[in-house]
Protein backbone atom coordinates (compact mmCIF):
# COMPACT_ATOMS: atom_id res chain seq x y z
CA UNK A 1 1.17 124.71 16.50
CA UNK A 2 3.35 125.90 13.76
CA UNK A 3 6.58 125.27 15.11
CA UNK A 4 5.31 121.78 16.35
CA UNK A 5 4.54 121.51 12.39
CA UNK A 6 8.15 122.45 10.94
CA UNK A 7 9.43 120.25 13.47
CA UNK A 8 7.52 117.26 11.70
CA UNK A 9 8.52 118.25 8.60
CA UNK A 10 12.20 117.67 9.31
CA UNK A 11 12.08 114.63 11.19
CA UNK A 12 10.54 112.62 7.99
CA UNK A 13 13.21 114.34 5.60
CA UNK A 14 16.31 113.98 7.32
CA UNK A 15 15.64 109.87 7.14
CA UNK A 16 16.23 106.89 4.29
CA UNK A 17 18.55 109.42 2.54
CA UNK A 18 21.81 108.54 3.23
CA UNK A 19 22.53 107.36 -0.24
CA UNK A 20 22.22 110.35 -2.50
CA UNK A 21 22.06 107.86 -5.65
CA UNK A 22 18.65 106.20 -4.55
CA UNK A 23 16.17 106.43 -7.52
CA UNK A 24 15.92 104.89 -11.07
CA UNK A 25 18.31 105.71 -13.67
CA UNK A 26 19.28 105.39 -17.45
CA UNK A 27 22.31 105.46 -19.43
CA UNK A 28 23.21 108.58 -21.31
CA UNK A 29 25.49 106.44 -23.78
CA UNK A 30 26.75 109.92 -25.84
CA UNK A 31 28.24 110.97 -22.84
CA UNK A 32 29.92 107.57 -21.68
CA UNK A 33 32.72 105.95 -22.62
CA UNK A 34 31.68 102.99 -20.97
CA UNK A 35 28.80 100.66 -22.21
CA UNK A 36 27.46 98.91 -19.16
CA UNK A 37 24.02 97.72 -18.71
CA UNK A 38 21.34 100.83 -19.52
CA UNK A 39 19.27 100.36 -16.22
CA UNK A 40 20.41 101.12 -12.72
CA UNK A 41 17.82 100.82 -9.78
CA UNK A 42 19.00 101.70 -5.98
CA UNK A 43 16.46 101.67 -3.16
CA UNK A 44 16.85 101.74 0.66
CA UNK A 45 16.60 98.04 2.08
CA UNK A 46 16.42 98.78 5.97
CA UNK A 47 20.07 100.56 6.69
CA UNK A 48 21.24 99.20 3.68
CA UNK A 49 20.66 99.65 0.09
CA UNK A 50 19.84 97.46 -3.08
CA UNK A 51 21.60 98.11 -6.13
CA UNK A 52 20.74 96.55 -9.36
CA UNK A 53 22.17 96.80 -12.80
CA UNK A 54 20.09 95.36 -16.02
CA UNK A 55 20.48 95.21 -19.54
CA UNK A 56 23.29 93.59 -21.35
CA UNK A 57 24.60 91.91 -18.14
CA UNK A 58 22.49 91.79 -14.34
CA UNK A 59 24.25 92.82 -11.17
CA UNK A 60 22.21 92.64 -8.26
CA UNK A 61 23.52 93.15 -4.49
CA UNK A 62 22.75 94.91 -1.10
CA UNK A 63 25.77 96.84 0.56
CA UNK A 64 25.73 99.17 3.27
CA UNK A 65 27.41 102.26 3.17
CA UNK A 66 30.42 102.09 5.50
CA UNK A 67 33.17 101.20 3.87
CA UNK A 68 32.67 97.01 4.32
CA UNK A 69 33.01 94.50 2.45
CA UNK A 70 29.40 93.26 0.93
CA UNK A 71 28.99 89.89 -1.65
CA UNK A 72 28.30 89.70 -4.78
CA UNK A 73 27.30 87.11 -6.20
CA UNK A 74 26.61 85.48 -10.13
CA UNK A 75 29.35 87.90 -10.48
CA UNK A 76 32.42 86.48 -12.91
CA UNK A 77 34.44 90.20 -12.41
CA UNK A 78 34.09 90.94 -9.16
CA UNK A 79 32.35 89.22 -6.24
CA UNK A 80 32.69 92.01 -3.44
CA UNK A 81 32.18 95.49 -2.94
CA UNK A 82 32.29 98.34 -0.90
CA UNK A 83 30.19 101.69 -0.37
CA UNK A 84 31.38 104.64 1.47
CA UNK A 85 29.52 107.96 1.07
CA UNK A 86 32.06 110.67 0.88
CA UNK A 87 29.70 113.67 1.14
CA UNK A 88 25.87 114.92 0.16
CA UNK A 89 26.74 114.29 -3.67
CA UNK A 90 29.45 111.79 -3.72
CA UNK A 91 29.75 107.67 -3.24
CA UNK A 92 32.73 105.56 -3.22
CA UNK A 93 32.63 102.47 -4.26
CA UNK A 94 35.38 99.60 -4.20
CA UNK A 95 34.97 96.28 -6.38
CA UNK A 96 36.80 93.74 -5.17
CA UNK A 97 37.97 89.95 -6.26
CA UNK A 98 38.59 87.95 -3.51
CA UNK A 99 39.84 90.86 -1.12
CA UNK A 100 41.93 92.25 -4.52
CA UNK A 101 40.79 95.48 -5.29
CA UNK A 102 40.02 95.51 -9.08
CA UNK A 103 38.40 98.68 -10.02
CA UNK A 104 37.68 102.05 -7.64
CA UNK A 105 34.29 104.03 -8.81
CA UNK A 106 33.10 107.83 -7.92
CA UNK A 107 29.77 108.57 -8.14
CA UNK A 108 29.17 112.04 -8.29
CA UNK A 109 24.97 113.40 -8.15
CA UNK A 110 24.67 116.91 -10.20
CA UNK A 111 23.59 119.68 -7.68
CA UNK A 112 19.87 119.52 -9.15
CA UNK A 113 19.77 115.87 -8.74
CA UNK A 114 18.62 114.51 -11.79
CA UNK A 115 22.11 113.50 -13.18
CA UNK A 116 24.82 111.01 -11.90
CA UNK A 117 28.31 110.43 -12.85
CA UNK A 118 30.41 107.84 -12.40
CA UNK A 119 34.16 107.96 -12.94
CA UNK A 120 35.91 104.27 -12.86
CA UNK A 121 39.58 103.77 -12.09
CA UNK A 122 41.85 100.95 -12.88
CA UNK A 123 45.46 100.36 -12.52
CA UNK A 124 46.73 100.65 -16.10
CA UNK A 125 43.94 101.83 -17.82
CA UNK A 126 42.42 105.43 -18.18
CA UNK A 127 39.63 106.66 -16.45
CA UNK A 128 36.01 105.73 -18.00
CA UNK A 129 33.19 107.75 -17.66
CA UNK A 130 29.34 106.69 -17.29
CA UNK A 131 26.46 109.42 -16.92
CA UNK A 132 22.90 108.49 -16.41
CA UNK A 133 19.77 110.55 -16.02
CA UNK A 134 17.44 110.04 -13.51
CA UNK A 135 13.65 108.77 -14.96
CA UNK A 136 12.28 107.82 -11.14
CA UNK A 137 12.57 107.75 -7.10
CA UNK A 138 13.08 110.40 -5.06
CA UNK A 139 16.71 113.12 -4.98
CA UNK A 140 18.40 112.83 -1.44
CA UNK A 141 15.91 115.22 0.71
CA UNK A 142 18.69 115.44 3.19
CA UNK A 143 20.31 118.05 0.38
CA UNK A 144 17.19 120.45 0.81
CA UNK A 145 16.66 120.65 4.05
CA UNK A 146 19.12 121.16 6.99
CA UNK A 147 20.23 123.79 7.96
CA UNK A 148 18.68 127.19 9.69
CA UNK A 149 16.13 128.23 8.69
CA UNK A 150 13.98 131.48 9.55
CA UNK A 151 10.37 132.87 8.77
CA UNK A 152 10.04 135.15 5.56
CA UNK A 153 7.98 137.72 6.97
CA UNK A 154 7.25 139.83 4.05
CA UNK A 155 5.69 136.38 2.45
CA UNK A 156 3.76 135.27 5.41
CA UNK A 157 0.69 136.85 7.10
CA UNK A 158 1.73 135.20 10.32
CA UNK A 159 4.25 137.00 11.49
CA UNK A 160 6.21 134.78 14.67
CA UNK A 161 9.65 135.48 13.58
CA UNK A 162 10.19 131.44 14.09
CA UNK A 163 13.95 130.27 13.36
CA UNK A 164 14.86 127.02 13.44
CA UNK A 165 17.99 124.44 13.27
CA UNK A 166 18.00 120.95 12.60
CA UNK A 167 20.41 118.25 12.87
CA UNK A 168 20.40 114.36 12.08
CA UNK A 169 20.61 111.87 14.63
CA UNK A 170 22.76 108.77 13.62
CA UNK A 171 21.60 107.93 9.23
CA UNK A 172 17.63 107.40 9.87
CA UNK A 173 16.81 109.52 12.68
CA UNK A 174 16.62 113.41 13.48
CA UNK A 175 16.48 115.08 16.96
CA UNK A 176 14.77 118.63 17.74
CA UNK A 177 15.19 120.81 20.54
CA UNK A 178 13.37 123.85 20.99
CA UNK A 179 10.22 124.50 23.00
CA UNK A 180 9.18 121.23 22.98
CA UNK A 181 11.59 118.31 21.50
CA UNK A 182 11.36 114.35 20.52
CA UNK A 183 13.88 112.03 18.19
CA UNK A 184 11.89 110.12 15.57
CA UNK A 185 12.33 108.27 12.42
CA UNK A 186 10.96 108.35 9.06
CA UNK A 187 8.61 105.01 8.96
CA UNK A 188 5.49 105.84 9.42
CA UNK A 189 4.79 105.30 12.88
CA UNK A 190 3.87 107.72 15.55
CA UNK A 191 6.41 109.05 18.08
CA UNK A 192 6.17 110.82 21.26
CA UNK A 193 6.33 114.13 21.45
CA UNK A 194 7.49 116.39 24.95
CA UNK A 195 6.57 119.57 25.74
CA UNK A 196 3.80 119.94 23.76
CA UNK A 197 0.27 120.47 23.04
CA UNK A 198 -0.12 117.23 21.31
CA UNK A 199 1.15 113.62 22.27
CA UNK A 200 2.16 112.13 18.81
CA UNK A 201 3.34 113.14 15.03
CA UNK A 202 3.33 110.54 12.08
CA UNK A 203 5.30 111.33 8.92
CA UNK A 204 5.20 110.72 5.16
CA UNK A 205 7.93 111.73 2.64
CA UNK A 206 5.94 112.26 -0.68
CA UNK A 207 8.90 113.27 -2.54
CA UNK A 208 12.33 114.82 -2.53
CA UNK A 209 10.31 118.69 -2.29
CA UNK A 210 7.05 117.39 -0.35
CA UNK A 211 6.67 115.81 3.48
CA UNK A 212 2.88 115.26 5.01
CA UNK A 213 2.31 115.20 8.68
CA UNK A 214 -0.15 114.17 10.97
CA UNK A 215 0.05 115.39 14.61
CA UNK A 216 -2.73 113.42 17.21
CA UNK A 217 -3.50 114.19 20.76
CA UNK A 218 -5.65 111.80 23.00
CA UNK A 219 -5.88 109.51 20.08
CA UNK A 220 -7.51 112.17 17.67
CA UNK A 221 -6.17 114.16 13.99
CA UNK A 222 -5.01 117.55 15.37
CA UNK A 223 -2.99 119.25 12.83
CA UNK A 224 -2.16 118.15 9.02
CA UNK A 225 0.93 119.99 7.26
CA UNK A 226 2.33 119.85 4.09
CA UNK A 227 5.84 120.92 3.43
CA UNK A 228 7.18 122.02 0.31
CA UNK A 229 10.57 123.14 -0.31
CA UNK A 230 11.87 125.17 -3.66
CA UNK A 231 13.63 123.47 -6.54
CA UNK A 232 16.51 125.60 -5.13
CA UNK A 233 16.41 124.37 -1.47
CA UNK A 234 16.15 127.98 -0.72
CA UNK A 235 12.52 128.56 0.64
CA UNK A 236 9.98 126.27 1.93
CA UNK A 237 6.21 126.67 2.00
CA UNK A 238 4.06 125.20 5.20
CA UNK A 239 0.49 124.43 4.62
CA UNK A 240 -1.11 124.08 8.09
CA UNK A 241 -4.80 123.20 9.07
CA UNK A 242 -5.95 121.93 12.50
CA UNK A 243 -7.87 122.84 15.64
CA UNK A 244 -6.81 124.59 18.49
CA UNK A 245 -7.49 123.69 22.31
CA UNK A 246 -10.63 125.64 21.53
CA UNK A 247 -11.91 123.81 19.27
CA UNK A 248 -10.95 126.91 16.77
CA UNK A 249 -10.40 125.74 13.42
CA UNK A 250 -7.53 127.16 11.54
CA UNK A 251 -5.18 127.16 7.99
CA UNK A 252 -2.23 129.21 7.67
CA UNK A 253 0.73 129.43 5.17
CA UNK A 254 3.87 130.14 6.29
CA UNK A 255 7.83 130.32 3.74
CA UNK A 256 10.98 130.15 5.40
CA UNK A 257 13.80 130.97 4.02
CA UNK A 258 17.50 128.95 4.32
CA UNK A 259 20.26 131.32 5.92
């Protein structure tokens, strides 16, 4: 049951994270030399995401992040982009005018996530700086979690010795292979599981440090977990309850600990 439960746990945080920058964020105008619009809002659209700009002036657009070409529109500087994620922390992104390149930005996420800042190049000019703090939405959980992971056993009375290792599967889908195995992706909808004692998991990301899952089997609530990981990424707590194949009701804690 438990490592059916850790499995769940990374399936729904390895998904919609692919832009590190998605949240809600505010200018921190003593530390910019740039004054652009005090309000920046991204959010994941599907496989893209939705970036918009208010305040002074409005930018609004959707872009995925592979390096093409996106519109923008109602824009008088610029009217394409382009978003490439260079790492975990990092974005790229290339403002055009039709198919010129006009300006090349770097935005960089601090390693606790709550700061992001952007470095904009131009031919001719010196580099401007914007930093903005983050007042909403969730960090990129895909910075916590992956990795290997094994059981702290002098924090947890169930002692299995579980390690684990989990890797992402495309940008919105995670694949597990261990005892039992499946590929799923974080939207809410229940997904087949092989090998094991139940048939189906559903997931919920509650934020960047919390996932809830819900495991069924013959169309019944087996097992509920909550995951929480550290504000260091360094240890995660699982909160298990559910009922055995006996009809044995159970809770158990378990903290793993990133190698």
């Amino acid at each position: 049951m438990h490592k059916l439960a850790l499995l769940g746990l990374f399936a729904a945080l390895q998904l919609g994270a692919a832009d590190p920058r998605i949240g809600s964020w505010t200018l921190i105008s003593a530390q910019s030399s740039l004054d652009p619009p005090n309000k920046l809002s991204i959010t994941r659209l599907h496989d893209e995401v939705h970036v918009v700009i208010s305040g002074d002036t409005h930018l609004d657009f959707t872009a995925k992040l592979n390096g093409h070409e996106a519109s923008v529109p109602a824009n008088p500087a610029f009217n394409q982009i382009e978003l490439r994620r260079i790492d975990k922390h990092q974005v790229e992104i290339k403002e055009k005018k039709d198919g010129a390149l006009v300006a090349t930005i770097r935005d960089k996420l601090s390693r606790d996530g709550n700061e992001l800042t952007s470095t904009t190049s131009q031919n001719g000019r010196a580099d401007r700086i914007t930093v903005w703090t983050r007042t909403g939405g969730k960090k990129a959980a895909n910075d916590l979690f992956p990795g290997e992971w094994a059981e702290d056993l002098s924090k947890t009375r169930l002692r299995q010795g579980m390690a684990l290792k989990i890797e992402a599967e495309g940008t919105d889908g995670v694949r597990f292979s261990g005892d039992f195995s499946y590929s799923a992706r974080f939207d809410g909808k229940e997904y087949d599981l092989k090998n094991s004692i139940n048939d189906t998991v559903t997931l919920q990301l509650v934020d960047a440090h919390t996932v809830d899952a819900i495991y069924r089997r013959d169309d019944q609530i087996t097992q509920k977990d909550r995951w929480v990981v550290s504000a260091d990424g360094a240890e995660m707590t699982l909160t298990t309850t559910g009922t055995l194949e006996t009809g044995q009701q159970v809770k158990e804690t378990m903290v793993f600990r990133k190698q």
